[in-house]
C-alpha atoms as a PDB file:
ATOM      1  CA  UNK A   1      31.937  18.594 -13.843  1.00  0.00           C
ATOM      2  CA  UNK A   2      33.982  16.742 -16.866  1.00  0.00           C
ATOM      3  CA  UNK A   3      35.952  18.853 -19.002  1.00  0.00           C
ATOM      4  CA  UNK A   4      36.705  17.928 -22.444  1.00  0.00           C
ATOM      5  CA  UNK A   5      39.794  17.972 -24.148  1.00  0.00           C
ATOM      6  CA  UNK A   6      40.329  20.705 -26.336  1.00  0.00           C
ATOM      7  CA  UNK A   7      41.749  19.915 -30.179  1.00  0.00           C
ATOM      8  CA  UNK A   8      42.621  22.667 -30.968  1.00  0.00           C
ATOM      9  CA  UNK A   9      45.370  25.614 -29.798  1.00  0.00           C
ATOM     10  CA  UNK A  10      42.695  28.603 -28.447  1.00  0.00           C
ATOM     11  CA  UNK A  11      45.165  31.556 -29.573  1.00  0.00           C
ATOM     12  CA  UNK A  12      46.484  30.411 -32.914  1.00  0.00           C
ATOM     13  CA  UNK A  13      43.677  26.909 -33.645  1.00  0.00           C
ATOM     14  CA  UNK A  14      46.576  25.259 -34.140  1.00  0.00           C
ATOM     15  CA  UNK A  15      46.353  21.298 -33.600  1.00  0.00           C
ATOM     16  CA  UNK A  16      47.130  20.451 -29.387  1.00  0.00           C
ATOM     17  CA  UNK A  17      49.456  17.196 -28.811  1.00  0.00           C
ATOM     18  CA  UNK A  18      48.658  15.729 -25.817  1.00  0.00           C
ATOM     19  CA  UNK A  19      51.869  14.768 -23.843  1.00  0.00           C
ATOM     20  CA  UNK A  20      50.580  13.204 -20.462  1.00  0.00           C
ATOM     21  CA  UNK A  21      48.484  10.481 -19.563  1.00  0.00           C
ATOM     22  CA  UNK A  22      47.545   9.595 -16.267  1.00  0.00           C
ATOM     23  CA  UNK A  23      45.613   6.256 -15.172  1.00  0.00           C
ATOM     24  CA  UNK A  24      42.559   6.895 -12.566  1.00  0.00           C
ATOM     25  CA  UNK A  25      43.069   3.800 -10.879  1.00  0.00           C
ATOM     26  CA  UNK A  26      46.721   3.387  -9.633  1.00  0.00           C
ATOM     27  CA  UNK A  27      48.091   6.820 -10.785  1.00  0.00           C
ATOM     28  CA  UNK A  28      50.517   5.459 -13.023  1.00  0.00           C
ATOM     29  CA  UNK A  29      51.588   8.356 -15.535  1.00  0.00           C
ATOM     30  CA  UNK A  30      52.807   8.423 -19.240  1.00  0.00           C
ATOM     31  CA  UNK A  31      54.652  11.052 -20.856  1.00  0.00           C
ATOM     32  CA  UNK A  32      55.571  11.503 -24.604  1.00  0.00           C
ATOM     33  CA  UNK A  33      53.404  12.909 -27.638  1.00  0.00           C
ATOM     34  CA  UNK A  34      49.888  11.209 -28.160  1.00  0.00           C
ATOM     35  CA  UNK A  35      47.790  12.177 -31.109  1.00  0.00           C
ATOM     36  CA  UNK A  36      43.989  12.787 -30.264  1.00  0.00           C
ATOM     37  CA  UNK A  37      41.197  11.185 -32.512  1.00  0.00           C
ATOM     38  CA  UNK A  38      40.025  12.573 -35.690  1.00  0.00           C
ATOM     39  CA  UNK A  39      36.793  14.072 -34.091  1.00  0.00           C
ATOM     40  CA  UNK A  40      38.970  16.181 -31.114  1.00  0.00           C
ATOM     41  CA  UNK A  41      39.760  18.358 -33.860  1.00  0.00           C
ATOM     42  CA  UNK A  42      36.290  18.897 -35.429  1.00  0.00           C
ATOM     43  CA  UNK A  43      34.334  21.849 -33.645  1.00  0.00           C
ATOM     44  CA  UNK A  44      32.156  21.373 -31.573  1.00  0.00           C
ATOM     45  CA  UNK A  45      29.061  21.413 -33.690  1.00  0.00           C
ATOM     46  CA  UNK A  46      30.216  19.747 -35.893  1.00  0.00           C
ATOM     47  CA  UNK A  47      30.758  17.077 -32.679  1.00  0.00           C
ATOM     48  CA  UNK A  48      26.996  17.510 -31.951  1.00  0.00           C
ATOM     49  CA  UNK A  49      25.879  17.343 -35.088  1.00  0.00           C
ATOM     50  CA  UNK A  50      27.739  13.665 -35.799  1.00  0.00           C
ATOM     51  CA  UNK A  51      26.154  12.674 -32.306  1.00  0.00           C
ATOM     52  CA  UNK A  52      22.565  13.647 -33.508  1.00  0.00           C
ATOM     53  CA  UNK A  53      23.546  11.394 -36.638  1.00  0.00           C
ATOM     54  CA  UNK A  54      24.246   8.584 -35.124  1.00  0.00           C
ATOM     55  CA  UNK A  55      21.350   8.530 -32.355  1.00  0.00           C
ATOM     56  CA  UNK A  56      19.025   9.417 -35.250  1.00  0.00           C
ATOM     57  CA  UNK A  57      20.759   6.288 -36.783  1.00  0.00           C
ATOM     58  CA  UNK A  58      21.075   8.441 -40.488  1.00  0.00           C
ATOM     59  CA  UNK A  59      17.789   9.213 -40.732  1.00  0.00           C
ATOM     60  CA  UNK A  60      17.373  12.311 -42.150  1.00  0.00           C
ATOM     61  CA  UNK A  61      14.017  13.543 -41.383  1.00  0.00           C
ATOM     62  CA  UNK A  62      14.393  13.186 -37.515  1.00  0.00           C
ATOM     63  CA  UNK A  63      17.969  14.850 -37.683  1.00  0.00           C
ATOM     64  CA  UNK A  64      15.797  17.443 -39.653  1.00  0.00           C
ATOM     65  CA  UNK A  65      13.685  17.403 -36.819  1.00  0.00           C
ATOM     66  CA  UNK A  66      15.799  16.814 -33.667  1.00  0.00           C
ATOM     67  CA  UNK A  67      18.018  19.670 -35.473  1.00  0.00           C
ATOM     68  CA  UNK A  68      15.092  22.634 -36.591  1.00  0.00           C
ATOM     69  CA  UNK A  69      16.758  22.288 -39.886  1.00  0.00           C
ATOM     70  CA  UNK A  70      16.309  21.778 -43.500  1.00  0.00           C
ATOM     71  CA  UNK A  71      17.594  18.438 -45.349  1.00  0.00           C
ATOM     72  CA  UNK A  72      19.827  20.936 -47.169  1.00  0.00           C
ATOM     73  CA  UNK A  73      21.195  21.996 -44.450  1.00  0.00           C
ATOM     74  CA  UNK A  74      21.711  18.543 -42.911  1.00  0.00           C
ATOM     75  CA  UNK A  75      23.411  17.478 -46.441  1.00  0.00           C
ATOM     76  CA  UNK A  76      25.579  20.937 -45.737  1.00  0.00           C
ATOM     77  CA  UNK A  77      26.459  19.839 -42.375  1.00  0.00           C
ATOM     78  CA  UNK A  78      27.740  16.162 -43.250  1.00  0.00           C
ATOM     79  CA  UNK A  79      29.814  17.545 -45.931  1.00  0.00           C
ATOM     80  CA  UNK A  80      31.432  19.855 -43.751  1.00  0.00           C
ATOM     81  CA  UNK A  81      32.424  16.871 -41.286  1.00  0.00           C
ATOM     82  CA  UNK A  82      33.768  15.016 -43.853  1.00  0.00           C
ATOM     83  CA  UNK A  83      35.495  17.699 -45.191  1.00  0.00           C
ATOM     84  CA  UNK A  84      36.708  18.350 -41.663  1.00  0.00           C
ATOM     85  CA  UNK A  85      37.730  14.304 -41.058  1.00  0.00           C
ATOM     86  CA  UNK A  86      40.157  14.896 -43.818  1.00  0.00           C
ATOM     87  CA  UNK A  87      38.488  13.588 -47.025  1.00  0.00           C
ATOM     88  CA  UNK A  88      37.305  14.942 -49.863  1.00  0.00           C
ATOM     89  CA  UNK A  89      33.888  15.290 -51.514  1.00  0.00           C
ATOM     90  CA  UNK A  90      33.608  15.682 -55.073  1.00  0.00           C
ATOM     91  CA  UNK A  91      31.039  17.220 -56.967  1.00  0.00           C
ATOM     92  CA  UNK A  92      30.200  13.277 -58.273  1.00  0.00           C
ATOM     93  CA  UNK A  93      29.608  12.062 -55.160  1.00  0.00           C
ATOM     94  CA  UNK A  94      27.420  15.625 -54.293  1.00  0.00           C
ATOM     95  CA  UNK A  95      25.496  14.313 -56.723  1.00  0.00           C
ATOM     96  CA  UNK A  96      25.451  10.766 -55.847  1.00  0.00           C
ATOM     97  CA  UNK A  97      25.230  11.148 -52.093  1.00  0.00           C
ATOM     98  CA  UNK A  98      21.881  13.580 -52.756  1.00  0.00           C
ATOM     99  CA  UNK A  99      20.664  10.446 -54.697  1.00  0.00           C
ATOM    100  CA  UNK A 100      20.920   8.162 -51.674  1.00  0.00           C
ATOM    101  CA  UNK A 101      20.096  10.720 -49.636  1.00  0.00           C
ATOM    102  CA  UNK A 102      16.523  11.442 -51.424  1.00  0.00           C
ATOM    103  CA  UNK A 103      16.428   7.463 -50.590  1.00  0.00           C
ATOM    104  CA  UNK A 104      16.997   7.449 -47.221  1.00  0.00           C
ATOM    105  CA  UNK A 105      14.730  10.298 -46.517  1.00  0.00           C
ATOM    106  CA  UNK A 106      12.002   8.974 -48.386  1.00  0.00           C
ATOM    107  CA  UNK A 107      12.307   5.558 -46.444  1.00  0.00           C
ATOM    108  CA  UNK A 108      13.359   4.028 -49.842  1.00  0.00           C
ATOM    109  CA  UNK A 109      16.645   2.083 -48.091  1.00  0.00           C
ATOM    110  CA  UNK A 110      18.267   2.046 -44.306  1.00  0.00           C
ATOM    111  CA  UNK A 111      20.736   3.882 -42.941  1.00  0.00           C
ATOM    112  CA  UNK A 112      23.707   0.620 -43.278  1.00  0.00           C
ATOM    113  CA  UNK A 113      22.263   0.580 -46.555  1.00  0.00           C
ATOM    114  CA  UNK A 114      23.333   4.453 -47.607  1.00  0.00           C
ATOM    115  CA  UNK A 115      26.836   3.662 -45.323  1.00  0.00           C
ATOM    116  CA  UNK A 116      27.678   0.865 -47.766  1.00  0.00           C
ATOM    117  CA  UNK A 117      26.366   2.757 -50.726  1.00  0.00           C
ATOM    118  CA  UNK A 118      28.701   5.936 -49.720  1.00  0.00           C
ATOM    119  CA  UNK A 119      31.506   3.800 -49.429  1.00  0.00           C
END
């Protein structure tokens, strides 16, 4: 069974460094201070949820489904991971954001098409 690495410190949540790397092949091993990715740190529903996202390719209504949730609650959870990621979401682009959300739900544009329009 595969563990996963942990982000975060299990007594105090602070962030973990990872300081040794080891290769599966020859054994060669690496020592120092290596940063994990962005999404080590993020809980892990939050980690689920972005997976669900992705496979659902940004469609809302099967993430609604896949999920038992309602698009509210989907909207909640992105915001939270973006939050989360380290940037910020402002009540404008709340607003906007629901707009092309609506879209996307309704089947109005794509998924790449709401990624570009986010950006």
């Amino acid at each position: 069974m595969k563990k996963s690495v942990i982000g975060k410190c299990p007594i105090c949540e602070s962030e973990l460094l990872v300081t040794k790397l080891k290769c599966t092949n020859c054994n060669t091993e690496i020592s120092g201070e290596f940063q994990l990715s962005k999404f080590n740190y993020l809980s892990k529903e939050h980690q689920y949820f972005i997976e669900v996202f992705i496979k659902n390719r940004g469609n809302i209504k099967q993430i609604e489904k896949e999920l038992g949730i309602s698009y509210p609650t989907v909207k909640r959870n992105l915001d939270e991971v973006i939050i989360s990621l380290g940037y910020e979401v402002s009540e404008e682009d709340k607003m906007r954001k629901e707009e092309i959300f609506k879209k996307l739900e309704k089947g109005e544009i794509t998924a790449l098409e709401a990624a570009k329009l986010i950006k």
